[in-house]
Protein backbone atom coordinates (compact mmCIF):
# COMPACT_ATOMS: atom_id res chain seq x y z
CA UNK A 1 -7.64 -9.81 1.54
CA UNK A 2 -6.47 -7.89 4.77
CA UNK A 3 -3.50 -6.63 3.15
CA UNK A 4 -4.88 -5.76 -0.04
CA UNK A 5 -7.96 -3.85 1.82
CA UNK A 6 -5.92 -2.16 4.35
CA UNK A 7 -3.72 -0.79 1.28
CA UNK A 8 -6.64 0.41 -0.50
CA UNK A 9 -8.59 2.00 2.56
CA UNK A 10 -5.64 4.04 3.36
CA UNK A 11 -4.82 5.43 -0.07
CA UNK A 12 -8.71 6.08 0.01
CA UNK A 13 -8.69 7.63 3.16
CA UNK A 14 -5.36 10.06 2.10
CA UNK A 15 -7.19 11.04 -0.82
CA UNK A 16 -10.74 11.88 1.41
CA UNK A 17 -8.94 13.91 4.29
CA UNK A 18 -10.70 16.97 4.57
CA UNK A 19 -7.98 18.36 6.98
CA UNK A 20 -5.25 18.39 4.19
CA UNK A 21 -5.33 20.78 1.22
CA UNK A 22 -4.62 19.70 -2.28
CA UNK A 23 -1.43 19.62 -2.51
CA UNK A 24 -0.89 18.15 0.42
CA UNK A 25 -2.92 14.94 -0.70
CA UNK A 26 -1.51 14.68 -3.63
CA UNK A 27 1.99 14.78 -2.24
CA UNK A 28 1.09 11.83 0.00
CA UNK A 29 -0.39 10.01 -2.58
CA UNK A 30 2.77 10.46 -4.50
CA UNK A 31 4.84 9.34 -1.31
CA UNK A 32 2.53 6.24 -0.99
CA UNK A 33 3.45 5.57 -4.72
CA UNK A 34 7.00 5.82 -4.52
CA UNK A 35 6.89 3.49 -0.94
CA UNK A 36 5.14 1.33 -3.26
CA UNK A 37 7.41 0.46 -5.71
CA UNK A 38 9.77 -0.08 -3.29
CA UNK A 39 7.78 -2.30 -1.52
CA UNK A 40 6.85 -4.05 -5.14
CA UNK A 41 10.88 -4.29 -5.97
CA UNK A 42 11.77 -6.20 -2.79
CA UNK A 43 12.48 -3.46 -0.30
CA UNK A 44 10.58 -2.78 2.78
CA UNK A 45 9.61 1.00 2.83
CA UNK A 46 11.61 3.13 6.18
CA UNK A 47 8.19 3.97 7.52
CA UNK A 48 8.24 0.66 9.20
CA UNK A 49 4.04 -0.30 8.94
CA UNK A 50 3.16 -3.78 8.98
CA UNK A 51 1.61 -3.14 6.17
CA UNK A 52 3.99 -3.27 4.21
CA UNK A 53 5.33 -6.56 4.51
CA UNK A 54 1.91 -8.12 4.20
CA UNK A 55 1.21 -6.55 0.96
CA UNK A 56 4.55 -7.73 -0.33
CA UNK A 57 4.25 -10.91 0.72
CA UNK A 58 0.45 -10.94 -1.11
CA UNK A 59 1.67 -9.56 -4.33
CA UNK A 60 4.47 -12.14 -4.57
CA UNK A 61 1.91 -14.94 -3.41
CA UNK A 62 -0.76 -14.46 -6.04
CA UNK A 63 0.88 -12.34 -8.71
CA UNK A 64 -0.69 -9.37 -8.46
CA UNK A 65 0.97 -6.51 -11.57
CA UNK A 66 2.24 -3.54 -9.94
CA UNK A 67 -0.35 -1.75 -12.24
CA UNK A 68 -3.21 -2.44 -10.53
CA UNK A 69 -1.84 -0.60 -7.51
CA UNK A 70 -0.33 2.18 -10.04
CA UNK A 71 -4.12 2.62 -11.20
CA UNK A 72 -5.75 2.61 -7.63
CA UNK A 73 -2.75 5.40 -7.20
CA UNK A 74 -4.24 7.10 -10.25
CA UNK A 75 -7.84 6.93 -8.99
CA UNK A 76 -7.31 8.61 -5.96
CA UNK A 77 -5.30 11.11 -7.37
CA UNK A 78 -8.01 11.74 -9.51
CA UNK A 79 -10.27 11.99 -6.45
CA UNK A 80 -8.42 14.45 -4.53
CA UNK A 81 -8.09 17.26 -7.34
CA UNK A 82 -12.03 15.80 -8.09
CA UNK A 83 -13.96 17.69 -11.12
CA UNK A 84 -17.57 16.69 -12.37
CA UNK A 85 -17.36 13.74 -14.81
CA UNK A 86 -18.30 15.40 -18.37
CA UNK A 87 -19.89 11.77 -19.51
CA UNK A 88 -20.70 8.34 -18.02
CA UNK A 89 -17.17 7.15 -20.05
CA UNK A 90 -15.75 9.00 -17.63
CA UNK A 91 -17.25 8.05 -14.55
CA UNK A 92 -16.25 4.35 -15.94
CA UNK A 93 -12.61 5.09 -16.04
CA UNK A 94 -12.63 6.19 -12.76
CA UNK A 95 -14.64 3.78 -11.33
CA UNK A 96 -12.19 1.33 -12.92
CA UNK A 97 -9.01 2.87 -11.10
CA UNK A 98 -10.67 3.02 -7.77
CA UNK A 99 -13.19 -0.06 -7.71
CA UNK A 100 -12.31 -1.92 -11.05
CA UNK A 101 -8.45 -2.61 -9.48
CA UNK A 102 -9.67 -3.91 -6.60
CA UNK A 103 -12.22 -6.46 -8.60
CA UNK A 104 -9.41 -7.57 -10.32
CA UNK A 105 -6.76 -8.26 -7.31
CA UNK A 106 -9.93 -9.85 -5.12
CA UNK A 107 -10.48 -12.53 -7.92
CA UNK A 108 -6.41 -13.42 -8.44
CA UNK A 109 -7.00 -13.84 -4.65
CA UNK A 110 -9.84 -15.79 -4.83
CA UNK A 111 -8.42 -18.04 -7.32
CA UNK A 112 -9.25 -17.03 -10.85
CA UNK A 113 -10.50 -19.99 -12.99
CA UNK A 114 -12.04 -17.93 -15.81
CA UNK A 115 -8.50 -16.27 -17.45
CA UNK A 116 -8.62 -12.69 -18.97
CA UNK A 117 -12.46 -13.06 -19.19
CA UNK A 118 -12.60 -13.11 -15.22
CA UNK A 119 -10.19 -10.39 -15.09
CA UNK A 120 -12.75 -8.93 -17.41
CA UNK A 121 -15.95 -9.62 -15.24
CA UNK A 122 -13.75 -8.62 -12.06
CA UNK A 123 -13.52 -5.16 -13.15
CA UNK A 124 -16.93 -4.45 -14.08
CA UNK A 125 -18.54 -5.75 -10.93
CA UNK A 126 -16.36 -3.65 -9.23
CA UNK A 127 -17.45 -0.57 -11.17
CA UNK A 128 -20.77 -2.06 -10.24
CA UNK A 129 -19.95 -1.58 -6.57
CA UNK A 130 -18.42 1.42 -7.02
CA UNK A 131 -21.66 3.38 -8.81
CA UNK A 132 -23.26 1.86 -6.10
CA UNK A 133 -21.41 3.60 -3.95
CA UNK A 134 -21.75 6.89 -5.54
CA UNK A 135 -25.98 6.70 -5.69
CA UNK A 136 -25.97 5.61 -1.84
CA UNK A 137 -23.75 8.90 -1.27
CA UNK A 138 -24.95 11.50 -3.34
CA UNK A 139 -26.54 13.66 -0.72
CA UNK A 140 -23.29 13.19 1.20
CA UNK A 141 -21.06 13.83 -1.67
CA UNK A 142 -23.34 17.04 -1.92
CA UNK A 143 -22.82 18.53 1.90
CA UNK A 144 -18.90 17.79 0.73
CA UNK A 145 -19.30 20.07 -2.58
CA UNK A 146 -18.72 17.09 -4.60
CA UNK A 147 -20.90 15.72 -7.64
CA UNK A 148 -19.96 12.59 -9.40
CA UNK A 149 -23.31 11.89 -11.61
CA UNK A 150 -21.90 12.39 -15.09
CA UNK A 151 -22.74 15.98 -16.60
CA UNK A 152 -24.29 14.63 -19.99
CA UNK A 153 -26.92 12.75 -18.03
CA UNK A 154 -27.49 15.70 -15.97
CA UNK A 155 -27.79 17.79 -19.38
CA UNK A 156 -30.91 15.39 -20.15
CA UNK A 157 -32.82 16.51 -17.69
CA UNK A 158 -31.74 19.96 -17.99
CA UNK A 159 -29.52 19.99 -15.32
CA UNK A 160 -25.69 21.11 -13.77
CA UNK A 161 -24.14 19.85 -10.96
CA UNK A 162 -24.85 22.73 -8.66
CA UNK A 163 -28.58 21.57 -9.02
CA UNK A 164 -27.05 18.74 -7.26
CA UNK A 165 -25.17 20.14 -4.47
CA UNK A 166 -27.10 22.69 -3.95
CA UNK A 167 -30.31 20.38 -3.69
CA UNK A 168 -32.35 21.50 -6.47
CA UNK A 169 -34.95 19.87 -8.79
CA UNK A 170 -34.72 16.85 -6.71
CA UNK A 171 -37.35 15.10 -9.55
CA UNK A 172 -35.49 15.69 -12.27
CA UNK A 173 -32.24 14.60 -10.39
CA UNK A 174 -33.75 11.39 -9.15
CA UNK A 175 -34.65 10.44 -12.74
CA UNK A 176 -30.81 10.82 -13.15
CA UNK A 177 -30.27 8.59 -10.53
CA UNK A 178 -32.58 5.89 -11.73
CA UNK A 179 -30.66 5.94 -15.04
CA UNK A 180 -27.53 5.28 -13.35
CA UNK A 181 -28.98 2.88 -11.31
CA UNK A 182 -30.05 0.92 -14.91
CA UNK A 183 -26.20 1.25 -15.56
CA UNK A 184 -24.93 -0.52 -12.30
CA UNK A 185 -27.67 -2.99 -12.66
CA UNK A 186 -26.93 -4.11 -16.47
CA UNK A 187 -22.72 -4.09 -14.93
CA UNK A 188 -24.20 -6.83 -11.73
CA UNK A 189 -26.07 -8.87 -14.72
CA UNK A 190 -23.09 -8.97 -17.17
CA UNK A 191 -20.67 -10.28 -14.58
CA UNK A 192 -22.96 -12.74 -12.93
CA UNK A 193 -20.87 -15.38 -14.82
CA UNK A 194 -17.85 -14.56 -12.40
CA UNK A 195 -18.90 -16.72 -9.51
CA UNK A 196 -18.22 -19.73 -11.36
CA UNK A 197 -14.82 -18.73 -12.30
CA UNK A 198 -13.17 -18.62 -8.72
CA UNK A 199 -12.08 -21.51 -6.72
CA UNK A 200 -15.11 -23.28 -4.85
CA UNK A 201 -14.00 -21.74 -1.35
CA UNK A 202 -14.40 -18.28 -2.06
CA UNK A 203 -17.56 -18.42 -3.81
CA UNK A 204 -19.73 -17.59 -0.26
CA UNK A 205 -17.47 -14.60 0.14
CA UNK A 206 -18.00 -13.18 -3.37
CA UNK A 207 -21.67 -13.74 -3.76
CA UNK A 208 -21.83 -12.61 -0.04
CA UNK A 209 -19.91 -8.50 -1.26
CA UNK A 210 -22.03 -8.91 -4.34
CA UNK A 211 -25.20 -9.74 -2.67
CA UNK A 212 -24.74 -6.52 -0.18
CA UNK A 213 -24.31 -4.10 -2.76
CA UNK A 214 -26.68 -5.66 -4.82
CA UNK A 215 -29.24 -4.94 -2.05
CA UNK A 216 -28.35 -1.50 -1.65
CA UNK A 217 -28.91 -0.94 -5.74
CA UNK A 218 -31.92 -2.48 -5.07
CA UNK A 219 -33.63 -0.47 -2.81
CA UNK A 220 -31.94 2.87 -4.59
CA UNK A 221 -33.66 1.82 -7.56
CA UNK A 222 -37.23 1.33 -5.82
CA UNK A 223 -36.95 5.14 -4.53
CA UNK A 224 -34.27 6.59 -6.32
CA UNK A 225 -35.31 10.17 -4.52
CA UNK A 226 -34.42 8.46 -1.83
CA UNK A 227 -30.55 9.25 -1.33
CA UNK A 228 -31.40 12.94 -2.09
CA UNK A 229 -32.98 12.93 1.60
CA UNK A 230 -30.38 10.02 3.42
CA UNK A 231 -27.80 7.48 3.30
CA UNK A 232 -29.34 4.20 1.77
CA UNK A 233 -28.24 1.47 3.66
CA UNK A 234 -28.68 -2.02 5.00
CA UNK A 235 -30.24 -3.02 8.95
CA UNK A 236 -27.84 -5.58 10.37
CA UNK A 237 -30.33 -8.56 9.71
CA UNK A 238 -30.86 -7.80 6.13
CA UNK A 239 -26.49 -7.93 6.12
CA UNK A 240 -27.00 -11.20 8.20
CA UNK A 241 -29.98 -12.81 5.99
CA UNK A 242 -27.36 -12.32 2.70
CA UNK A 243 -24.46 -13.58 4.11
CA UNK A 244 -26.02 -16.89 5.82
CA UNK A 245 -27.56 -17.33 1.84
CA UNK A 246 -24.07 -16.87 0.48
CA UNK A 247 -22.95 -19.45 2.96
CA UNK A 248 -25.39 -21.64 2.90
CA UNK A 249 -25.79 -22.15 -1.29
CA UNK A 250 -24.28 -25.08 -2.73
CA UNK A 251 -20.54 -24.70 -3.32
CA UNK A 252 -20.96 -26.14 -7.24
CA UNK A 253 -23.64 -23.49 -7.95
């Protein structure tokens, strides 16, 4: 889980520099897939991180397809040259390549149990987290010119996405919010099957990531005006309270 974190964070973290210019990004990105599939066809890249061999040595261990990493590539890419989603099948497919992958890898990791149908589940609890993210960070996104609330659901309430970054009709943009927060919700409920489909040992740990975002959705959907004004997020006890839970629930449940 190090490896495959510390692979994603810094393919995430190419494709947020602010410092770089477009084509910059997207020529690292493209350098970070091409040091990829080396790394994925038995070579260490020249660039000598220890990365490297740690993600090599995770993908051989638990099997994970080179396309999962080819689609986290994708995401990112998509990121960097970022445009306003036109619908919420949009938003999906993105969320899939940047969130979705990573669902999928953590449960091969945690030991899948459940076949395709995990693999399944995987994804759309991370697309879960990853709308999650989006709602906690729409003011954010906003100060950064960016807008990722889908354009049709805007439309419904009679709005663009410069109402959003530019802070306007915040009621009519918080109703938008609360619809996407029924979206993320109905993704958590769907894949609350998953937990049952890992090995017994990494249950704490997945119900523990779920239970955190979960929280944050929570509270975005009691106030969803809320992230127009800050960054929804969880005090340190609240993070404590859900992991001890996590830990403490019976490893068969």
């Amino acid at each position: 889980m190090f490896a495959l974190y510390a692979y994603m964070r810094r393919i995430d973290d190419i494709a947020d520099s602010a410092e770089s210019g477009a084509a910059n990004i997207a020529a690292e990105i493209e350098s970070w897939r091409q040091k990829t599939r080396l790394a994925l066809s038995g070579d260490v890249p020249p660039d000598e991180s220890p990365l490297w061999p740690a993600l090599m040595d995770t993908v051989r261990m638990y099997g994970l397809p080179a396309a999962i990493l080819e689609e986290a590539l994708d995401g990112q890419a998509q990121d960097a040259s970022h445009r306003p989603f036109e619908n919420s099948e949009e938003l999906r497919r993105y969320c899939r390549r940047v969130a979705g992958t990573v669902g999928v890898a953590t449960v091969m990791i945690f030991g899948n149990r459940g076949g395709e149908e995990a693999l399944r589940l995987a994804e759309g609890r991370g697309v879960a987290f990853q709308i999650t993210n989006i709602l906690r960070d729409v003011r954010e996104d906003a100060g950064r010119g960016r807008c990722y609330l889908p354009l049709d659901a805007l439309a419904l309430e009679g709005l663009s996405a410069d109402c959003v970054l530019e802070g306007r009709s915040p009621e009519q943009v918080a109703r938008v919010v609360a619809a996407m927060c029924e979206f993320a919700a109905g993704l958590f409920s769907e894949s609350k099957p998953l937990d049952a489909m890992i090995e017994h040992e990494s249950r704490p740990a997945m119900r523990a990531l779920t239970g955190l975002y979960r929280e944050i959705l929570m509270k975005i959907e009691a106030d969803p005006a809320r992230v127009l004004r800050e960054r929804v997020s969880l005090a340190w006890h609240a993070k404590a309270r859900i992991v001890l839970r996590s830990m403490m629930r019976s490893s068969g449940a």
